[in-house]
PDB file of N, CA and C in Angstrom:
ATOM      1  N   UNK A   1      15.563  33.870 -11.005  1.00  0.00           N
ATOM      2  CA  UNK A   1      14.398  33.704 -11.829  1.00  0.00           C
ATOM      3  C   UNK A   1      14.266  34.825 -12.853  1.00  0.00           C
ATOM      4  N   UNK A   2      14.746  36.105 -13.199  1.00  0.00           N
ATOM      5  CA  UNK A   2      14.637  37.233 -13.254  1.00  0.00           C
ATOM      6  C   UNK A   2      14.919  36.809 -14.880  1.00  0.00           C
ATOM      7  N   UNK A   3      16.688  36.551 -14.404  1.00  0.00           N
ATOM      8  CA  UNK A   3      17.338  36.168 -15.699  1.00  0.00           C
ATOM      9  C   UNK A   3      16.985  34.970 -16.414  1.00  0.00           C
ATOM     10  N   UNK A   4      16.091  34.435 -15.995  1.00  0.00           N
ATOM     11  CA  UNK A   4      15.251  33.020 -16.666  1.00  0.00           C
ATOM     12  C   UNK A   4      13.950  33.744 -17.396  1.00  0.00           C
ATOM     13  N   UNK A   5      13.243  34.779 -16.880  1.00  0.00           N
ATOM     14  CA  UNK A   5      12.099  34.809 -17.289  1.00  0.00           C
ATOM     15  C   UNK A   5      12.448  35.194 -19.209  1.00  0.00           C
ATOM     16  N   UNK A   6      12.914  36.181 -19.722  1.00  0.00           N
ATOM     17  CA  UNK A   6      13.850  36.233 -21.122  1.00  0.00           C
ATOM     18  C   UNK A   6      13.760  35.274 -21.806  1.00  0.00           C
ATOM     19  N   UNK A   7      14.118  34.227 -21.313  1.00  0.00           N
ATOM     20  CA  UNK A   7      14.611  32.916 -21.872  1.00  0.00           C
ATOM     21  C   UNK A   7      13.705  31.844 -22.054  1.00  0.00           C
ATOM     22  N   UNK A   8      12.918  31.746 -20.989  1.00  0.00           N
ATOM     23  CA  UNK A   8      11.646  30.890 -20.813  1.00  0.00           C
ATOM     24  C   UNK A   8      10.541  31.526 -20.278  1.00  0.00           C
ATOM     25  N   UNK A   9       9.792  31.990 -21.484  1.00  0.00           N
ATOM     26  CA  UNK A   9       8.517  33.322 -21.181  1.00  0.00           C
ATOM     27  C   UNK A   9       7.582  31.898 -20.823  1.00  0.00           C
ATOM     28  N   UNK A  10       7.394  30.721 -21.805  1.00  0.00           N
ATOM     29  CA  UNK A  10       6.430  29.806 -21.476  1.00  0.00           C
ATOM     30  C   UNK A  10       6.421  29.407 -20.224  1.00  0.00           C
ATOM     31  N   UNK A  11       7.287  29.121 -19.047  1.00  0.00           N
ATOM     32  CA  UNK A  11       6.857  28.882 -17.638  1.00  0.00           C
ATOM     33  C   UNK A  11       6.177  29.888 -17.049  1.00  0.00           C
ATOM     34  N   UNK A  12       5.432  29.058 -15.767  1.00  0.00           N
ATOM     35  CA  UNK A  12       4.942  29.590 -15.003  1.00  0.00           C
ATOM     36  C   UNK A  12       5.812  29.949 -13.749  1.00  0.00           C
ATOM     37  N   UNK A  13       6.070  31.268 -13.980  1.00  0.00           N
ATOM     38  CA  UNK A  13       6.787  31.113 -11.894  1.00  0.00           C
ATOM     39  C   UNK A  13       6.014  30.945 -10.674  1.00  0.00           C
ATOM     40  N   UNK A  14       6.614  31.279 -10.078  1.00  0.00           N
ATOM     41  CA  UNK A  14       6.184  31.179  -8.623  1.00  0.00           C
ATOM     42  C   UNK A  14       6.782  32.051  -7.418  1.00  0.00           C
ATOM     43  N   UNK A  15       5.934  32.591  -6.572  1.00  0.00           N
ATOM     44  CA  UNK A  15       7.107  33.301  -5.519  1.00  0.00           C
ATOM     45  C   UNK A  15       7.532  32.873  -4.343  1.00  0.00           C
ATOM     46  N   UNK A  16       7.356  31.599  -4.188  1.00  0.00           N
ATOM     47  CA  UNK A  16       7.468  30.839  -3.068  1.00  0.00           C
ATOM     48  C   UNK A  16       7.254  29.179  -3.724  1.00  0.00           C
ATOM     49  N   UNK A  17       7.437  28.153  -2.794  1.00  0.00           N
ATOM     50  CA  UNK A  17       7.349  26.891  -3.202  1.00  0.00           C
ATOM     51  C   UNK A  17       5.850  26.582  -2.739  1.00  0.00           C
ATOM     52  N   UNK A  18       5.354  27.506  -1.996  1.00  0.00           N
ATOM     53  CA  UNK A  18       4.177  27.242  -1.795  1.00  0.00           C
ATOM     54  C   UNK A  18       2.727  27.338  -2.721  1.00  0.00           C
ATOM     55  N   UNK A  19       3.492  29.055  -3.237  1.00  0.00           N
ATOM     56  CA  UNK A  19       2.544  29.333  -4.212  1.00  0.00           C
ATOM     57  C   UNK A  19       2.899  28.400  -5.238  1.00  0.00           C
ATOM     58  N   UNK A  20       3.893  27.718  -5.871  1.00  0.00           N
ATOM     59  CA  UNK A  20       4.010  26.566  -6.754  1.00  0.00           C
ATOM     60  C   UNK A  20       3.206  25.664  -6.639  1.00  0.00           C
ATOM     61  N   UNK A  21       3.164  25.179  -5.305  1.00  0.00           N
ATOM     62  CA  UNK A  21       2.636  24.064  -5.025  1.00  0.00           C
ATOM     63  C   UNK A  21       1.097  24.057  -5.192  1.00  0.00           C
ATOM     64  N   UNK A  22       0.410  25.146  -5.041  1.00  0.00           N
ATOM     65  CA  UNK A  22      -1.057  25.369  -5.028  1.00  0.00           C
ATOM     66  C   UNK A  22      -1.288  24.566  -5.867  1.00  0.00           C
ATOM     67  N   UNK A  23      -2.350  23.709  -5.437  1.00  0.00           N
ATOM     68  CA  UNK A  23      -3.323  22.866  -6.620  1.00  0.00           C
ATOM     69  C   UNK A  23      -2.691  22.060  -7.251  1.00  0.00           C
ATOM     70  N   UNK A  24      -1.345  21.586  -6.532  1.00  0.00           N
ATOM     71  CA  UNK A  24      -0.530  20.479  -7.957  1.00  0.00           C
ATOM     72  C   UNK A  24      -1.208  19.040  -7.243  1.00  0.00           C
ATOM     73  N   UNK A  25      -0.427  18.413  -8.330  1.00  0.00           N
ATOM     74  CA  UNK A  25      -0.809  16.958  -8.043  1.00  0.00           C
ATOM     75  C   UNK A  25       0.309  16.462  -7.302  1.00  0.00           C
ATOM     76  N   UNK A  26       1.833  17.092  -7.809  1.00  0.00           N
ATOM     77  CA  UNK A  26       2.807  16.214  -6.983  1.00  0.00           C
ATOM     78  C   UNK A  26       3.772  17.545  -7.234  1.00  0.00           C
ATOM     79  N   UNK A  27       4.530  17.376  -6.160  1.00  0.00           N
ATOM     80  CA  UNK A  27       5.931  18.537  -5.678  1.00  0.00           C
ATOM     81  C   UNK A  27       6.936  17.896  -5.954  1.00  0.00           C
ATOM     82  N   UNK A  28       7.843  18.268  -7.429  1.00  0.00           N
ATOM     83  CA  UNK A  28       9.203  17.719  -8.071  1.00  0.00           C
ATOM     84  C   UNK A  28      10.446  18.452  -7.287  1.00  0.00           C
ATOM     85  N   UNK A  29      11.044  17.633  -6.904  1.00  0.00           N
ATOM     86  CA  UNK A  29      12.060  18.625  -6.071  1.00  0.00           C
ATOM     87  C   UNK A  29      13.571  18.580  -7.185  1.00  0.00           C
ATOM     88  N   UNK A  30      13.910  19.353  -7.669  1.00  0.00           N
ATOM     89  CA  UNK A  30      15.042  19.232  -8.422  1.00  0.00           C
ATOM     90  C   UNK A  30      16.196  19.717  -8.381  1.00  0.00           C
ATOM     91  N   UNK A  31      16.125  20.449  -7.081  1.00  0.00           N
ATOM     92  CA  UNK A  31      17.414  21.456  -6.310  1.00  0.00           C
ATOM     93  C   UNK A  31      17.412  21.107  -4.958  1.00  0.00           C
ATOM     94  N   UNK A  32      18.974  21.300  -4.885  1.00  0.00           N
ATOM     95  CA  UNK A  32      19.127  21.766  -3.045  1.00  0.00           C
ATOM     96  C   UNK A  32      19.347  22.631  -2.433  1.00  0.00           C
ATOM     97  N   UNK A  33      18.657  23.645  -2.860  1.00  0.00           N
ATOM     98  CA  UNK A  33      19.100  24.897  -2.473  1.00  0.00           C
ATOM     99  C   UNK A  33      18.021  24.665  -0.791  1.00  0.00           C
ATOM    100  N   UNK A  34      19.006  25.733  -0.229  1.00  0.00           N
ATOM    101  CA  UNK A  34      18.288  25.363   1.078  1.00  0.00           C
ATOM    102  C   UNK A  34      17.005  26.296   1.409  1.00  0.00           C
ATOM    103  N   UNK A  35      15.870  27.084   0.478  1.00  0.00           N
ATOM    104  CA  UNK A  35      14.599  27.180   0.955  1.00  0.00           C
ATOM    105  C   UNK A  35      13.861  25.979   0.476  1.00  0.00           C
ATOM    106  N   UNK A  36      14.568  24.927   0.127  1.00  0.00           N
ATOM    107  CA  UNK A  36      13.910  23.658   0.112  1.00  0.00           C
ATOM    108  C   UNK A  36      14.182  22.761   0.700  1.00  0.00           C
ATOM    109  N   UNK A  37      15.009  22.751   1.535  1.00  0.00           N
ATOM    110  CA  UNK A  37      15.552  22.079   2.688  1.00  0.00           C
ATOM    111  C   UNK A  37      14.466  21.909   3.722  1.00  0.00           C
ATOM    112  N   UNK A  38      13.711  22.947   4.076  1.00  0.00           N
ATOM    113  CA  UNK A  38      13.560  23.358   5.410  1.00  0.00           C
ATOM    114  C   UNK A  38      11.554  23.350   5.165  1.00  0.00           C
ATOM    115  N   UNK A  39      10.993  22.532   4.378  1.00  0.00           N
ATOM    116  CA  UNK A  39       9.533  23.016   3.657  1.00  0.00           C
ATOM    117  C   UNK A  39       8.861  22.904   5.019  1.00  0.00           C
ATOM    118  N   UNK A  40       7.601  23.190   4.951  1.00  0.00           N
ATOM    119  CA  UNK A  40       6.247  23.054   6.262  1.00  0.00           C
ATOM    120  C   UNK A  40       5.588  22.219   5.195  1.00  0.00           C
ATOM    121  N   UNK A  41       5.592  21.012   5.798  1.00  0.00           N
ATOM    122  CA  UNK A  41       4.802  20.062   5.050  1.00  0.00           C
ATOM    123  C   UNK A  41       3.213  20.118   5.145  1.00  0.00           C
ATOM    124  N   UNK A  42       2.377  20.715   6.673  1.00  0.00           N
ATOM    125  CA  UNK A  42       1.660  20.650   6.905  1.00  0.00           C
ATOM    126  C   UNK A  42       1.202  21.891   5.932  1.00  0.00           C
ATOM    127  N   UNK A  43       1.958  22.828   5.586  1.00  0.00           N
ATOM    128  CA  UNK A  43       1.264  23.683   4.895  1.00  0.00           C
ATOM    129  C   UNK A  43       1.330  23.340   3.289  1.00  0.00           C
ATOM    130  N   UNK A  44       2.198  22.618   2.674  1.00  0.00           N
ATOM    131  CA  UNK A  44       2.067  22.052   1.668  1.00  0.00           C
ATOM    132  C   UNK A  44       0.714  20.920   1.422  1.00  0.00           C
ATOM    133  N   UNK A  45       0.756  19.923   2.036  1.00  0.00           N
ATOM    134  CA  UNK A  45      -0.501  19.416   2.336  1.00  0.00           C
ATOM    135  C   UNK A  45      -2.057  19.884   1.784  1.00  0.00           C
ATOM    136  N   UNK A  46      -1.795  20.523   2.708  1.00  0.00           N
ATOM    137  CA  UNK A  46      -3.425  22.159   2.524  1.00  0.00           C
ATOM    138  C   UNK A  46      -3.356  22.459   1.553  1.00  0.00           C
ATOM    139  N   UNK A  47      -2.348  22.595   0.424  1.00  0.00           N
ATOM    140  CA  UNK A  47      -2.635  23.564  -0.314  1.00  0.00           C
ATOM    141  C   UNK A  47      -2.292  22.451  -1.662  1.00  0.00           C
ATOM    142  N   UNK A  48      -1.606  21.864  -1.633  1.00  0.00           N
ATOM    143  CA  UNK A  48      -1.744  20.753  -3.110  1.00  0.00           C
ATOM    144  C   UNK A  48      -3.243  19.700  -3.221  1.00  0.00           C
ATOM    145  N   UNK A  49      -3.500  19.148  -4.140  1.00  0.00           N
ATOM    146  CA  UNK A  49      -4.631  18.770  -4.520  1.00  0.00           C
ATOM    147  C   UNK A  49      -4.264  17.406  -4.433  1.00  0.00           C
ATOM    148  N   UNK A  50      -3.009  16.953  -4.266  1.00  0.00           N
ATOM    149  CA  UNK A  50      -2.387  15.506  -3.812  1.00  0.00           C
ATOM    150  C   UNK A  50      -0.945  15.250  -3.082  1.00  0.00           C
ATOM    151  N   UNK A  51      -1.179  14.926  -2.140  1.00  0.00           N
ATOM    152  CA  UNK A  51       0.096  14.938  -1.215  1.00  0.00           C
ATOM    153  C   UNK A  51       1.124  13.619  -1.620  1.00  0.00           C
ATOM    154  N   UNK A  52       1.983  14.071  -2.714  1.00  0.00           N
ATOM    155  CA  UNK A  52       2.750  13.515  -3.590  1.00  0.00           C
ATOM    156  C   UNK A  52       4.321  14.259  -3.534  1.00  0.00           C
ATOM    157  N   UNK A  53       5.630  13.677  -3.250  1.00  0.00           N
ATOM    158  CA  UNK A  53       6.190  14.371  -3.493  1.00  0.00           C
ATOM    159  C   UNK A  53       7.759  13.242  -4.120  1.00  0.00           C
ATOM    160  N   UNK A  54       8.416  14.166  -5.266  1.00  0.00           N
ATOM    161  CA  UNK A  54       8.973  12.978  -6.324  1.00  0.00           C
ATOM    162  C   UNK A  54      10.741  13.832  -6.238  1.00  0.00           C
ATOM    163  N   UNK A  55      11.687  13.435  -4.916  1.00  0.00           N
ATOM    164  CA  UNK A  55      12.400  14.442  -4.478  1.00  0.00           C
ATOM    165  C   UNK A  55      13.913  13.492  -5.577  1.00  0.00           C
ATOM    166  N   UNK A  56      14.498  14.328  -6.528  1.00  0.00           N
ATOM    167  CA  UNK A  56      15.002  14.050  -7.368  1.00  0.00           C
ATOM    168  C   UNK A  56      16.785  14.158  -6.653  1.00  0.00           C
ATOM    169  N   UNK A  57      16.357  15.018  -5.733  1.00  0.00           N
ATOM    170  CA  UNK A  57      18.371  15.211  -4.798  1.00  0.00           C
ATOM    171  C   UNK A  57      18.349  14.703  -3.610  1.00  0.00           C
ATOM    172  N   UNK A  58      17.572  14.071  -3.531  1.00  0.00           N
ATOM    173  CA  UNK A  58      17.302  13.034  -2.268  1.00  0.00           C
ATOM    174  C   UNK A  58      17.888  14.181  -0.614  1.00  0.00           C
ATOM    175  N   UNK A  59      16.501  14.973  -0.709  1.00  0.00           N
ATOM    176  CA  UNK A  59      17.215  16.249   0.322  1.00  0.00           C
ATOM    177  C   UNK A  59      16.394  15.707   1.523  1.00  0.00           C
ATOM    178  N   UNK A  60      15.231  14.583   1.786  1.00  0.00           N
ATOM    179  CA  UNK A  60      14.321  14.260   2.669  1.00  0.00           C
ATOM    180  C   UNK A  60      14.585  12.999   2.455  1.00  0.00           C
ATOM    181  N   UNK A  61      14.534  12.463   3.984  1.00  0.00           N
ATOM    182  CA  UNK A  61      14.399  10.518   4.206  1.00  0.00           C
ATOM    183  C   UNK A  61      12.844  10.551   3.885  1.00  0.00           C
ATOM    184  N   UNK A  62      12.568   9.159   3.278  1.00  0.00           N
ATOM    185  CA  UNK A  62      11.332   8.568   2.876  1.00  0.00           C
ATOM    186  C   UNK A  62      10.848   8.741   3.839  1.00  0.00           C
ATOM    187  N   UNK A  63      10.644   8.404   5.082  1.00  0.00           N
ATOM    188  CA  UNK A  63      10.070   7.676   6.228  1.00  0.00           C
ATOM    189  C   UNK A  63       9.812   9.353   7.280  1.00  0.00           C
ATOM    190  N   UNK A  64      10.250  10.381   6.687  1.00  0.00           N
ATOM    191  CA  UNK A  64       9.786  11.846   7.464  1.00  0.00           C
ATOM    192  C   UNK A  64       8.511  12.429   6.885  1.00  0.00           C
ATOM    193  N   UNK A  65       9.000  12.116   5.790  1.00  0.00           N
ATOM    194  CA  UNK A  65       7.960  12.184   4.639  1.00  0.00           C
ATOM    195  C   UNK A  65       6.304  12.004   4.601  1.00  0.00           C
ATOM    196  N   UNK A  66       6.590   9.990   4.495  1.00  0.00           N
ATOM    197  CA  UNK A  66       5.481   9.300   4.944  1.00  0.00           C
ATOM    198  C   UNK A  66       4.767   9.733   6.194  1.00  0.00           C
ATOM    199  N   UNK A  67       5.578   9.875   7.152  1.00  0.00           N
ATOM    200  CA  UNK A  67       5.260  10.402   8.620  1.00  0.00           C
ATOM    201  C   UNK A  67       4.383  11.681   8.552  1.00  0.00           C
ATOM    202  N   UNK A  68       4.097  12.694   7.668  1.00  0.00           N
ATOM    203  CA  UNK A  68       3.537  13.896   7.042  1.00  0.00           C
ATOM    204  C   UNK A  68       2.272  13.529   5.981  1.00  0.00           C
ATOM    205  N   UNK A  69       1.762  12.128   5.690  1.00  0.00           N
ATOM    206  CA  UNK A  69       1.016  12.194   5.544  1.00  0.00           C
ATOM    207  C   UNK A  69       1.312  12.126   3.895  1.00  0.00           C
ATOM    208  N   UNK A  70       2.923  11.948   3.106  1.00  0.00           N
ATOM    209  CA  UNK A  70       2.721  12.273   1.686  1.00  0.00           C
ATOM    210  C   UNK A  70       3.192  10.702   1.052  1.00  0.00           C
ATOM    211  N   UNK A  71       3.088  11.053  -0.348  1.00  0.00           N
ATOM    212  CA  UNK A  71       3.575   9.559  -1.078  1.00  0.00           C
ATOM    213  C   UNK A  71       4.610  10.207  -1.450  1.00  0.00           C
ATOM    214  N   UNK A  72       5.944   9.128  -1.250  1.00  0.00           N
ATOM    215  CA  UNK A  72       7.206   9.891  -1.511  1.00  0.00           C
ATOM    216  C   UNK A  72       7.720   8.717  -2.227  1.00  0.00           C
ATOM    217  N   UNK A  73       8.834   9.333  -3.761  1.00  0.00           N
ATOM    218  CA  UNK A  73       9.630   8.648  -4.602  1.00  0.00           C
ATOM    219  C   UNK A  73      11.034   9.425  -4.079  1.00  0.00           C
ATOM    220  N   UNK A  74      11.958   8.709  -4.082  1.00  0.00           N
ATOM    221  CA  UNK A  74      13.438   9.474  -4.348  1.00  0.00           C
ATOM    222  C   UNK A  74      13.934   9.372  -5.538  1.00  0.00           C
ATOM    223  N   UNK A  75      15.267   9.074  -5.995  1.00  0.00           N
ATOM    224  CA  UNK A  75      15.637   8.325  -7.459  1.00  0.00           C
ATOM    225  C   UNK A  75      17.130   7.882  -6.449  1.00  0.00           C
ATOM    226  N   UNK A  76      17.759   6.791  -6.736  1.00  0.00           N
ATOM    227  CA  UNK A  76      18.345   6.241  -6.820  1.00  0.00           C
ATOM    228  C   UNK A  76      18.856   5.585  -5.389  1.00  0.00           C
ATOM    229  N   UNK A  77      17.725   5.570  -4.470  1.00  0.00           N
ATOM    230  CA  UNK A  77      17.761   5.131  -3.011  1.00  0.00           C
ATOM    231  C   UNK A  77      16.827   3.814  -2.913  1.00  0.00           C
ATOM    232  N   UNK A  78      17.144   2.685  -2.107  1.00  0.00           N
ATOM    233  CA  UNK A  78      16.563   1.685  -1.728  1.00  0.00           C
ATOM    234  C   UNK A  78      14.734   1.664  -1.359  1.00  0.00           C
ATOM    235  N   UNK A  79      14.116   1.022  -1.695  1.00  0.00           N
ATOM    236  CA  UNK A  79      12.481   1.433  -0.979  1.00  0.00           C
ATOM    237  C   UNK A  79      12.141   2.441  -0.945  1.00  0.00           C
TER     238      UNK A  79
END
């Protein structure tokens, strides 16, 4: 992120996916790096303003998801 901030002063960071997540409407997942592998949904939940999540590397089954209480899109997976 360090070497991003230079480059793209207009974003907002974050120091965690959590603190990202504060107050969003929906959680874009666009990497697989693995501190996104492994999220606490219940604590995501609490802290977004809509339990939405739009996972673009298809790193979560729909149906673990739903099971947590969120609305889940993948891209290029069945239902």
């Amino acid at each position: 992120m360090e070497q991003a901030r230079p480059l793209l002063p207009e974003i907002a960071y974050a120091s965690d996916p959590y603190d990202c997540a504060e107050g969003a409407d929906a959680l874009v997942l666009v990497t697989e790096w693995d501190a996104f592998r492994a999220l606490d949904f219940e604590r995501l939940r609490a802290t977004m303003a809509a339990p939405v999540v739009v996972d673009l590397r298809n790193v979560y089954r729909a149906e673990d998801i739903a099971r947590r209480g969120f609305r889940y899109t993948s891209v290029g997976q069945a239902g």
